[in-house]
Protein backbone atom coordinates (compact mmCIF):
# COMPACT_ATOMS: atom_id res chain seq x y z
CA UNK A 1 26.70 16.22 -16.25
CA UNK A 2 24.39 13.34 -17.83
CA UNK A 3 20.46 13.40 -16.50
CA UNK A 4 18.10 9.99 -16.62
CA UNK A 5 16.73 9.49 -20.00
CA UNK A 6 13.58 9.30 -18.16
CA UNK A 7 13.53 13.15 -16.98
CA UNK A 8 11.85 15.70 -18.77
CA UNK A 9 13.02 18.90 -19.85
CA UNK A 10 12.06 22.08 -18.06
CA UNK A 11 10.30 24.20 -21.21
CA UNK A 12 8.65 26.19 -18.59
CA UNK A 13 10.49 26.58 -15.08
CA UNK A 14 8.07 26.24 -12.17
CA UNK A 15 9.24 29.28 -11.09
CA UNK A 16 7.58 31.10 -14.16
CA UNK A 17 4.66 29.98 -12.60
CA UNK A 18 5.01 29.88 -8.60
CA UNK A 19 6.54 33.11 -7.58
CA UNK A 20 5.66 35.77 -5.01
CA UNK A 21 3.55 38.31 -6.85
CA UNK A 22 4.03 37.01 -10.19
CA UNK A 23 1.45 38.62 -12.98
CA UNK A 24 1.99 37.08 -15.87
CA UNK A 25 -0.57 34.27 -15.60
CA UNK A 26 -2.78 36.36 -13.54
CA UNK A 27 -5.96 34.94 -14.57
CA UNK A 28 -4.93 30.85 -14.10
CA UNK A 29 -5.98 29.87 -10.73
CA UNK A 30 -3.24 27.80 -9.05
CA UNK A 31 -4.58 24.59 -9.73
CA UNK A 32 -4.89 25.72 -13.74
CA UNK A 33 -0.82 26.64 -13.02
CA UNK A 34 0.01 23.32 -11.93
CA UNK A 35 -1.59 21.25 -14.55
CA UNK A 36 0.16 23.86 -16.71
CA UNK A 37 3.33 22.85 -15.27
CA UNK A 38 2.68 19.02 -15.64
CA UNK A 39 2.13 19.15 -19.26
CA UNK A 40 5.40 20.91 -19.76
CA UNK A 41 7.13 17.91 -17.70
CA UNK A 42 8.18 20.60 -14.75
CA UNK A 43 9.43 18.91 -12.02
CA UNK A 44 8.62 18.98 -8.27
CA UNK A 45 9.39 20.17 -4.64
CA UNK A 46 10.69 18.53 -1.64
CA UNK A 47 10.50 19.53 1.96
CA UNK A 48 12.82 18.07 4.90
CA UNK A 49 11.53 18.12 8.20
CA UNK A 50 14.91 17.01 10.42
CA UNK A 51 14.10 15.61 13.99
CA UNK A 52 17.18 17.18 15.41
CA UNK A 53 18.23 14.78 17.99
CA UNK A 54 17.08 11.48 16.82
CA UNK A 55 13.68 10.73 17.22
CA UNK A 56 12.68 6.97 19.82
CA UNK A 57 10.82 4.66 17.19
CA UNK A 58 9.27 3.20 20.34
CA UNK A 59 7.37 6.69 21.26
CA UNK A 60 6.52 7.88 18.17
CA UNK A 61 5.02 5.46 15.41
CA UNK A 62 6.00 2.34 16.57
CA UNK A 63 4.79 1.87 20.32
CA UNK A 64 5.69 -1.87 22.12
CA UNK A 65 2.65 -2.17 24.53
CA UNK A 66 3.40 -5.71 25.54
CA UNK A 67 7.28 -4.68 26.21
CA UNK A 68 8.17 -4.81 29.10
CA UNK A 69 7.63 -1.56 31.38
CA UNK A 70 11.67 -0.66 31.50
CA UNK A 71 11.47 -0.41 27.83
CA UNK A 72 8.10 0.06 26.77
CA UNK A 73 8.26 3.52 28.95
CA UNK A 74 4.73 5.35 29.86
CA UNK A 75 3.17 6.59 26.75
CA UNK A 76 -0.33 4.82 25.65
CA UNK A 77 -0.63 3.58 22.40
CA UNK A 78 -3.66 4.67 20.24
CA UNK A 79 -5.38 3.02 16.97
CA UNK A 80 -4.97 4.94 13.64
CA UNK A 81 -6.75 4.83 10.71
CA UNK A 82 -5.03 1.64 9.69
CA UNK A 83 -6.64 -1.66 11.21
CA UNK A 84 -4.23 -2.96 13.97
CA UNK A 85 -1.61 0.11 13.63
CA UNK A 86 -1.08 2.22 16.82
CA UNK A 87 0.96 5.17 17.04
CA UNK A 88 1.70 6.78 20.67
CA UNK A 89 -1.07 8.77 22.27
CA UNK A 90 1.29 12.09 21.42
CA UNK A 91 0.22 11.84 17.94
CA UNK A 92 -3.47 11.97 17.68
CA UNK A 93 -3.81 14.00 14.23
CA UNK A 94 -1.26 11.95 12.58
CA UNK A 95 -3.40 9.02 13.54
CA UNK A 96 -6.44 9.99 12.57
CA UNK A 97 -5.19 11.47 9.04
CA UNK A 98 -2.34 8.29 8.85
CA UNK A 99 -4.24 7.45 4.85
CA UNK A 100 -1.86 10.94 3.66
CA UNK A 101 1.37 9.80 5.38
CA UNK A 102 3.07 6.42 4.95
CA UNK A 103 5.15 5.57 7.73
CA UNK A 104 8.32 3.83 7.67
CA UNK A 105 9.65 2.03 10.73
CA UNK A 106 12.67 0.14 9.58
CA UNK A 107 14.89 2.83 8.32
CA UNK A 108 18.02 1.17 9.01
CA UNK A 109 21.95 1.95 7.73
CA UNK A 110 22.67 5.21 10.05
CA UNK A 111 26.38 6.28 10.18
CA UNK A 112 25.60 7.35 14.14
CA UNK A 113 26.46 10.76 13.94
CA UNK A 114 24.73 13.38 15.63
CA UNK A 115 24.41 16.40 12.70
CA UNK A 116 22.07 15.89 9.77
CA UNK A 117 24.06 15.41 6.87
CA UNK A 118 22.89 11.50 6.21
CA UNK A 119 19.71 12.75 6.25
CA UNK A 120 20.74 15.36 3.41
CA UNK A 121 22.68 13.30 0.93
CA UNK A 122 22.34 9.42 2.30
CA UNK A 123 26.03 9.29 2.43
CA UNK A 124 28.20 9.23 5.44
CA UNK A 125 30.00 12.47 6.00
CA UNK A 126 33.41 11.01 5.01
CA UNK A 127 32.56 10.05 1.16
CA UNK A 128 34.76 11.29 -0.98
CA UNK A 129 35.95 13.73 2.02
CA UNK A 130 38.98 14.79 0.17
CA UNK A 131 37.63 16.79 -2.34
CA UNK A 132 34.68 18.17 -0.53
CA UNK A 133 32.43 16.02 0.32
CA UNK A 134 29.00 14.51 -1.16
CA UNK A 135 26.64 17.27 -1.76
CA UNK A 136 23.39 17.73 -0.54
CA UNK A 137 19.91 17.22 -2.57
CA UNK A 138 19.20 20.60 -2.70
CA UNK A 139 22.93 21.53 -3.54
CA UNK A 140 22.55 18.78 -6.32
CA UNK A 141 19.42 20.61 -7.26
CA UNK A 142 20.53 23.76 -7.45
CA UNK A 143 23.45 22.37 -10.36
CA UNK A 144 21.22 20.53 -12.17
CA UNK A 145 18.36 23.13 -12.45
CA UNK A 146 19.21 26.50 -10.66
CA UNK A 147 20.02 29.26 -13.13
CA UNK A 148 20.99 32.78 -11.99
CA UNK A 149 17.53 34.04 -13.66
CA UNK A 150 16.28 32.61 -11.05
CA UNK A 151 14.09 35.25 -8.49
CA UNK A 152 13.97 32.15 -5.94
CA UNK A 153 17.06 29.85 -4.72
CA UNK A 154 16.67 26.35 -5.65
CA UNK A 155 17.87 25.06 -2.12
CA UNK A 156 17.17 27.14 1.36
CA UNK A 157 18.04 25.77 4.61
CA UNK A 158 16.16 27.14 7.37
CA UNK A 159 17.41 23.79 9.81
CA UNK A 160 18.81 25.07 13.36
CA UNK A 161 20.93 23.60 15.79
CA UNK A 162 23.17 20.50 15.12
CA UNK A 163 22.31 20.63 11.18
CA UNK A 164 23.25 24.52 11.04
CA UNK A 165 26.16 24.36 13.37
CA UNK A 166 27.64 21.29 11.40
CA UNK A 167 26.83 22.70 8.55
CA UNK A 168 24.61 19.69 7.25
CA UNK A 169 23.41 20.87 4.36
CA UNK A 170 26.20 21.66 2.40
CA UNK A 171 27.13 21.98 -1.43
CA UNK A 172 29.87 19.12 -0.78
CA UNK A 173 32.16 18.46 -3.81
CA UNK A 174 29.94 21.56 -5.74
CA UNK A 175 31.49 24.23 -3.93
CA UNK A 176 29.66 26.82 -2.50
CA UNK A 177 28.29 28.24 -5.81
CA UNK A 178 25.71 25.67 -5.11
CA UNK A 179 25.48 26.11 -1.55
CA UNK A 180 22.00 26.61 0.18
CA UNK A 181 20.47 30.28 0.90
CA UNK A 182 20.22 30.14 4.48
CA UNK A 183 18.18 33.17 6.15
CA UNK A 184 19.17 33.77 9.89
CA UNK A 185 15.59 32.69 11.62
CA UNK A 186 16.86 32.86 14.89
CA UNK A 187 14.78 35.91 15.99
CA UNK A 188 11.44 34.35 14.59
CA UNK A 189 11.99 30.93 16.36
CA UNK A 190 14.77 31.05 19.41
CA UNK A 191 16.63 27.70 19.73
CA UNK A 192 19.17 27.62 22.64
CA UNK A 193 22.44 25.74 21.86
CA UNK A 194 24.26 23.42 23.83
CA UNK A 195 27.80 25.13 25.17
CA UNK A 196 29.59 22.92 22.84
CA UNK A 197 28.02 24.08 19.90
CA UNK A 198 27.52 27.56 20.64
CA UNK A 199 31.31 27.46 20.26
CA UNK A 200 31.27 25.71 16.80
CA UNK A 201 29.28 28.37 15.47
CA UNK A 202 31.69 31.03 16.72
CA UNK A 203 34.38 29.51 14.29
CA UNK A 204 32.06 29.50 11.41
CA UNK A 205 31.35 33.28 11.82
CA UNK A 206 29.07 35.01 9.96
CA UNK A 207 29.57 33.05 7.16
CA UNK A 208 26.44 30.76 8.41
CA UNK A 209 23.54 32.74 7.16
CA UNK A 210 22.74 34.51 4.15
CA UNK A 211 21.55 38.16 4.61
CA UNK A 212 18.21 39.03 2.70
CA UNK A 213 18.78 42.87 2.65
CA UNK A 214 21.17 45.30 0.88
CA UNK A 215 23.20 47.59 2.83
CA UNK A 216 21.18 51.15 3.13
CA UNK A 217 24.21 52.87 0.92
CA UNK A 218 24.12 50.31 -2.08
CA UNK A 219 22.01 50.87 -4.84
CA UNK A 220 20.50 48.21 -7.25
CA UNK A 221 22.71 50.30 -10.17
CA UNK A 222 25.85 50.31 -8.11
CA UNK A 223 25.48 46.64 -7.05
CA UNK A 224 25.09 45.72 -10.39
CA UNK A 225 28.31 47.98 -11.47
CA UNK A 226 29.96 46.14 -8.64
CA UNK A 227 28.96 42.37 -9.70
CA UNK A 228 30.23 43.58 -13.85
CA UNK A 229 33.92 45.20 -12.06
CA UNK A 230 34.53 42.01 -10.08
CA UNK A 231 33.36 40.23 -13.31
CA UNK A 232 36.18 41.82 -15.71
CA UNK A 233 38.86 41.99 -12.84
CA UNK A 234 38.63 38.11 -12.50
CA UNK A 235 39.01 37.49 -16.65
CA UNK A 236 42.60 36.02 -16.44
CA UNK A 237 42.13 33.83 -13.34
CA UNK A 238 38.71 32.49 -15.00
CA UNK A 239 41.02 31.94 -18.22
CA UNK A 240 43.24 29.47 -16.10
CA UNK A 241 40.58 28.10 -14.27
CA UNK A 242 39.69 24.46 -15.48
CA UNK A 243 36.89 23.43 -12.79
CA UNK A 244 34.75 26.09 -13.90
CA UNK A 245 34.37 26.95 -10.54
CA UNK A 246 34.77 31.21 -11.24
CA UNK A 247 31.88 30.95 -13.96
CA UNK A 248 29.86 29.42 -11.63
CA UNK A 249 30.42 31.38 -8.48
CA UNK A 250 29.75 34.75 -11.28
CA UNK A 251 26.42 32.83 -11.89
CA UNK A 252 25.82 32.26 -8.35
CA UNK A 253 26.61 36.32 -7.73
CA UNK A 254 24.27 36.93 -10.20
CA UNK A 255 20.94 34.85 -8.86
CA UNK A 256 22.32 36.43 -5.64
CA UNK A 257 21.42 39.95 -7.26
CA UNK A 258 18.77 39.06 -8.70
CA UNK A 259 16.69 37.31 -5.46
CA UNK A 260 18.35 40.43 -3.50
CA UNK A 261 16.75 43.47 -5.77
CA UNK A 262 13.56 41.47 -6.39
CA UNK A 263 12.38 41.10 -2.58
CA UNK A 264 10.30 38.29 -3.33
CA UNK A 265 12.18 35.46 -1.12
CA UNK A 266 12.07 38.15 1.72
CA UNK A 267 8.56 38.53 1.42
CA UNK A 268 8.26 34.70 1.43
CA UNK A 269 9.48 34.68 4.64
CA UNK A 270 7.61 37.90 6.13
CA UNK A 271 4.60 35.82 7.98
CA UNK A 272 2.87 39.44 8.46
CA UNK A 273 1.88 38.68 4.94
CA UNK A 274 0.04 35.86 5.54
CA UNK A 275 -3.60 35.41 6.49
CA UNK A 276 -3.95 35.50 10.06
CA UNK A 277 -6.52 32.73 9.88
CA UNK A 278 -3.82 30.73 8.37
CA UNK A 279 -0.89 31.71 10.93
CA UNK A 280 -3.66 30.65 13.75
CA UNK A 281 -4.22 27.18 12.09
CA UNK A 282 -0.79 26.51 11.98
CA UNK A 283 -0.15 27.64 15.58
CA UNK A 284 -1.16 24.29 18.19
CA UNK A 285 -3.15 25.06 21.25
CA UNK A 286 -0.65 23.84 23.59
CA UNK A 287 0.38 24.56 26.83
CA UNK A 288 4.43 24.35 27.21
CA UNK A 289 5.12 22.50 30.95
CA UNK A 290 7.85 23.56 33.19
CA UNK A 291 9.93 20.30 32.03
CA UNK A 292 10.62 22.10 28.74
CA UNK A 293 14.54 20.84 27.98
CA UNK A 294 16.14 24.82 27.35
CA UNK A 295 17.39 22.85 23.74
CA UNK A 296 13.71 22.29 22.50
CA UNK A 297 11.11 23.98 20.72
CA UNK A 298 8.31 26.49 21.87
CA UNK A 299 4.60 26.37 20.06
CA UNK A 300 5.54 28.55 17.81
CA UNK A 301 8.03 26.43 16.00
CA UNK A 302 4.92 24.92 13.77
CA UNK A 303 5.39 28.12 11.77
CA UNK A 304 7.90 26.48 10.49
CA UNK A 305 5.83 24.51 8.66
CA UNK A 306 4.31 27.33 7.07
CA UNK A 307 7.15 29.47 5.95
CA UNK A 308 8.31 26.01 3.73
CA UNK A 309 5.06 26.13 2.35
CA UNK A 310 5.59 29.63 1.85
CA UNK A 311 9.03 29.14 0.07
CA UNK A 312 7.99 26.19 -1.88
CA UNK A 313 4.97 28.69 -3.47
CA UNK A 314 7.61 31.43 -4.09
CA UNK A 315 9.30 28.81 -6.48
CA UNK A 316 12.24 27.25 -4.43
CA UNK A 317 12.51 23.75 -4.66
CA UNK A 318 13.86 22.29 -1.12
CA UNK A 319 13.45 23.40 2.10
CA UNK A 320 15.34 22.03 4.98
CA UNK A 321 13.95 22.48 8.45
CA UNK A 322 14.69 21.39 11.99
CA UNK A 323 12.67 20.61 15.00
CA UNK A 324 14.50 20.07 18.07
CA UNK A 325 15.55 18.63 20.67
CA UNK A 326 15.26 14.79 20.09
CA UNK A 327 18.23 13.86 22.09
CA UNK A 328 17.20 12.62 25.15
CA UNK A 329 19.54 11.18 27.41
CA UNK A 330 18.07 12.35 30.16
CA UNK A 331 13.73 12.96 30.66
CA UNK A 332 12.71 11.58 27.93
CA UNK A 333 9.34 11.29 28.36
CA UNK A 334 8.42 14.71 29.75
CA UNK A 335 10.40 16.05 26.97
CA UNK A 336 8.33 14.53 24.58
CA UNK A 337 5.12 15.49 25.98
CA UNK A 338 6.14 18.93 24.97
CA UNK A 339 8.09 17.77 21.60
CA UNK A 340 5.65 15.19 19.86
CA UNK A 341 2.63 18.16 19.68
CA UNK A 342 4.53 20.04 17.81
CA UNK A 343 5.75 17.48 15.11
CA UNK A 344 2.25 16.24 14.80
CA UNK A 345 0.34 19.87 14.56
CA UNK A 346 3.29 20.76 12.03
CA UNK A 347 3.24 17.56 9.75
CA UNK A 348 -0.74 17.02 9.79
CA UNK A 349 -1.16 20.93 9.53
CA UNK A 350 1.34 21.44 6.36
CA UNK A 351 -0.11 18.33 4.79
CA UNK A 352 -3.82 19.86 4.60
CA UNK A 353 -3.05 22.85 4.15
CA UNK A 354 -0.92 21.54 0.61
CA UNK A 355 -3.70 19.39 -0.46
CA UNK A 356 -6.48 21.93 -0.30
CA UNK A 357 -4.34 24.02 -2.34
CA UNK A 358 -3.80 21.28 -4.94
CA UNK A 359 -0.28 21.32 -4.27
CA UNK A 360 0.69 17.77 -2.35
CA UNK A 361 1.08 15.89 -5.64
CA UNK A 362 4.16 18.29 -6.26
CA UNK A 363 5.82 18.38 -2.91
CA UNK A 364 7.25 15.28 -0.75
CA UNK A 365 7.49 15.91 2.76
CA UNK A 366 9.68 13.63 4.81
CA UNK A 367 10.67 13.51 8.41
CA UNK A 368 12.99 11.71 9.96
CA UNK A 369 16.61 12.53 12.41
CA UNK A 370 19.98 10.78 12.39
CA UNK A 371 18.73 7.39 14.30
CA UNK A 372 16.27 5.88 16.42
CA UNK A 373 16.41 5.37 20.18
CA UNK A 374 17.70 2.99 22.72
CA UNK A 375 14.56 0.73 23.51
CA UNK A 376 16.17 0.50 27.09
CA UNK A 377 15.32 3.22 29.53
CA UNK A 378 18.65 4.76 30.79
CA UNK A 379 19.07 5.62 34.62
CA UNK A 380 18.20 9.19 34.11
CA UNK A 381 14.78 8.92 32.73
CA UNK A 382 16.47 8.78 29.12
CA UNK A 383 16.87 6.97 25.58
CA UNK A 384 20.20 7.01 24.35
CA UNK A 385 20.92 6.75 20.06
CA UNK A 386 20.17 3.40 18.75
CA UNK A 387 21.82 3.58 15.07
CA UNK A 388 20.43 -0.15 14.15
CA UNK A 389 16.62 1.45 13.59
CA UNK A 390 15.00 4.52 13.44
CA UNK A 391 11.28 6.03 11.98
CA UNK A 392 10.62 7.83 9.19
CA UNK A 393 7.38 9.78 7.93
CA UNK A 394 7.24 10.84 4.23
CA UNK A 395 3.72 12.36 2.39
CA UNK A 396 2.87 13.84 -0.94
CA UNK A 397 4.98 13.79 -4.17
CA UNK A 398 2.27 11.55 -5.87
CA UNK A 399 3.62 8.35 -4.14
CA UNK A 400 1.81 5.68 -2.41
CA UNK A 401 0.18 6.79 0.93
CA UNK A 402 -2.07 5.25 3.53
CA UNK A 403 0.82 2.53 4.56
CA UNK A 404 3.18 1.30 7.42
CA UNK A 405 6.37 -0.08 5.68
CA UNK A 406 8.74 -2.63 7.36
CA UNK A 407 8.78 -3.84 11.29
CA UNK A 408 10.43 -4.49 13.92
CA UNK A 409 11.23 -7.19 17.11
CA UNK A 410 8.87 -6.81 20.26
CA UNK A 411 11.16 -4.15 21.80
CA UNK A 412 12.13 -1.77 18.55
CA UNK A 413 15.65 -2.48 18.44
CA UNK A 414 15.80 -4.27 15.62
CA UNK A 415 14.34 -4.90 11.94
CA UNK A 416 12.74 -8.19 11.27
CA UNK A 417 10.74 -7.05 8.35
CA UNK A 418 11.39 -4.72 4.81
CA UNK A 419 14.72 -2.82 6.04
CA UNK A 420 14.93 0.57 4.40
CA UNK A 421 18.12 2.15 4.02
CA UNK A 422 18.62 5.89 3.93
CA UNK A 423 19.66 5.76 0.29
CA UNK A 424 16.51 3.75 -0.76
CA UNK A 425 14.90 6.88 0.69
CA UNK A 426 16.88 9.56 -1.32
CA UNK A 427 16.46 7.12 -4.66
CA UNK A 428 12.41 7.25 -3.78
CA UNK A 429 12.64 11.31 -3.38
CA UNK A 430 15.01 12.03 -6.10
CA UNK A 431 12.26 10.14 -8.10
CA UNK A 432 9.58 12.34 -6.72
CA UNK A 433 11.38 14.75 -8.38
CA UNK A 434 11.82 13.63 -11.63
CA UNK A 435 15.46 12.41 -11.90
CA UNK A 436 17.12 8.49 -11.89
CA UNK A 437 19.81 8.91 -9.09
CA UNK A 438 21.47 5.87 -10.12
CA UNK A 439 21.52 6.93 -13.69
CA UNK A 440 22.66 10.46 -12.95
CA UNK A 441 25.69 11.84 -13.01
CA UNK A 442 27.43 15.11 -11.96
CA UNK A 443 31.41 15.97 -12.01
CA UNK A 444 33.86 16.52 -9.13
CA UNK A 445 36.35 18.21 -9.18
CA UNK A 446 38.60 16.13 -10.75
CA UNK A 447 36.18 16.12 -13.76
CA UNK A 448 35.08 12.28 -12.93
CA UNK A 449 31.55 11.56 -13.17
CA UNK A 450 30.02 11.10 -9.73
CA UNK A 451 26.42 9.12 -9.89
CA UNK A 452 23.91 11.16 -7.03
CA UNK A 453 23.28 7.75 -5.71
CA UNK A 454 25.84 4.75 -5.60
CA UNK A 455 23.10 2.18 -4.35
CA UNK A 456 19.64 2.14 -3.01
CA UNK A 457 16.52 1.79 -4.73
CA UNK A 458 12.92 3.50 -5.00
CA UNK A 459 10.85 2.33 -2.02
CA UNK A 460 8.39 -0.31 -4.53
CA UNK A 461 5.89 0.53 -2.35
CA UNK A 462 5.92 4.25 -2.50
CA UNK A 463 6.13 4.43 -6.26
């Protein structure tokens, strides 16, 4: 593995400093902790917000009021903070806070398919297929900075529907070693599956989730005598064993442990801990209408928000969530009337809330799905998926914000200005993090050096 000469080491792990009940720098206030962090070089967190579905540019932040009305559809545009820039009468509070967002409506290079591993990796699901697959960011994070003394995974994965049941954010080439924690949320935020994929997560099992609790019987002492047996029973396959893959998996059992027996990622997730005040700020005043697709979200899926910001103060370092259900081939625009609340109570919400805590500079947020919309108003009240453009929102990190990158014809279905690929958007977050994805490298399986990026460059403007 070879990092970017640019990246700094990691004297001081932010986890040392962001963890759930931590003591040891009791007296810093968090603020004090993060300027502690930046003069050790520590780098930063990223959030992904997946718009399961595929999200219409047209009804979201790029509106076409003088399209006309079989493509334009019914939603009024409304001004933003940015002279000239509308954004569809859905999103008021994204509007009116747009100078902490940039928004990106040219994102263009989608490989069409309806999970969310493009918007994991930026590679098409079928690169370098035969040994794995591309990893994920967070998988990627988790080998180039987890260790298993870790008391918080590097990578959890809280996404539901098509990303979970396709298994989107997945360790790839890495092996599962590096594969995401990913706590069943499913009684804190229902999301009803389509038929089809109901049966796609029978064949995965239970092997889907991670559990966060020990089995009533086991003790810390005879987990721990378990993880050391397994350890000296395995000695002569790990001797024969040139991908290092049984080392890794031992250090993967071990964080396992250790997160297991310390209960601070479970508490991290418990939103009884959290200030009620907060949990109501976080929760939109919203009434849910009787056109509610069974696929989509209730109110309370803006928690969501808040148990990333939860996890990201506990010390991981990505978060994957999922807001559905974008795919609207049929109602689209009474679906959205119930959808586009949420997203912008959610974003605008988590956004604040980091930068009154001092925290945005070290977390990116960025929102996006697997393509845009058809600007074309299907026969059934629907917009179908238009691969050739799609929106993007992205906040915090310490980029650029206040700004409307790229553009698009009068009706939305094409670029005509600043194309963005998916890639240029993982080179701009890798960044954010600290590390040169074009200069990186990390081994497959075969022991060849595999760059994290093999094109695409930071967004200029964002950096």
């Amino acid at each position: 593995m070879t990092r970017a000469p640019f990246s700094a080491p990691d004297q001081l792990s932010r986890r040392s400093f962001l963890t759930v009940g931590a003591t040891a720098f009791g007296a810093l206030t968090l603020p004090q902790l993060l300027a502690a962090e930046s003069a050790t070089g520590t780098r930063k967190s990223l959030i992904f917000v997946h718009l399961d579905g595929g999200p219409p540019q047209m009804d979201t932040i790029d509106p076409k009021p003088e399209a006309p009305a079989e493509l334009r559809g019914e939603f009024v545009p409304i001004a933003t903070r940015f002279p000239g820039i509308q954004f569809c009468e859905l999103m008021p509070q994204l509007a009116q806070h747009a100078d902490r967002f940039s928004f990106i409506r040219s994102l263009v290079g989608s490989a069409g398919r309806h999970d969310g591993f493009q918007c994991q990796s930026g590679f098409h699901y079928k690169d370098l297929e035969s040994m794995g697959g591309r990893p994920a960011l967070g998988s990627v994070m988790a080998r180039l900075e987890g260790s298993p003394k870790d008391t918080a995974p590097t990578f959890i994965d809280l996404m539901q529907g098509r990303p979970l049941v396709r298994n989107s954010a997945r360790p790839g080439f890495l092996g599962p070693a590096y594969a995401p924690f990913r706590p069943d949320i499913s009684q804190m935020f229902q999301r009803e599956l389509e038929s089809g994929m109901k049966n796609e997560l029978a064949r995965l099992g239970e092997e889907h989730s991670t559990s966060l609790s020990l089995n009533g019987s086991l003790t810390v002492n005879r987990l721990t005598s378990r993880t050391d047996l397994l350890r000296g029973l395995d000695s002569i396959e790990r001797s024969v064993d040139s991908s290092g893959m049984m080392d890794a998996m031992d250090q993967f059992t071990q964080q396992a442990v250790g997160i297991l027996t310390s209960g601070q990622l479970a508490a991290a997730l418990d939103l009884d801990q959290e200030d009620p005040q907060v949990i109501e700020r976080y929760t939109p005043q919203v009434s849910v209408s009787h056109d509610r697709f069974y696929t989509a979200e209730g109110p309370k899926s803006t928690l969501k928000f808040l148990l990333a910001r939860r996890l990201i103060e506990a010390g991981v370092r990505v978060v994957s969530l999922s807001i559905s259900d974008f795919d609207t081939h049929s109602s689209n625009f009474p679906r959205m009337r119930n959808l586009l609340p949420l997203v912008d109570h959610g974003l605008t919400t988590l956004v604040n809330d980091l930068t009154e805590r001092g925290l945005i500079d070290d977390v990116t947020i960025i929102a996006w799905g697997e393509f845009g919309r058809t600007p074309r108003i299907n026969d059934k009240g629907g917009r179908d998926h238009w691969p050739r453009v799609g929106p993007a929102i992205i906040a915090g990190g310490g980029l650029t914000m206040g700004q409307v990158i790229g553009a698009t014809d009068r009706t939305a279905s094409a670029v005509t200005e600043r194309p963005v690929t998916y890639k240029d958007v993982f080179a701009t977050l890798y960044q954010s993090l600290g590390i040169d994805a074009l200069q990186t490298t990390i081994l497959d399986p075969r022991g060849r050096p595999q760059y994290l990026l093999d094109a695409g460059e930071p967004i200029r403007e964002l950096v």
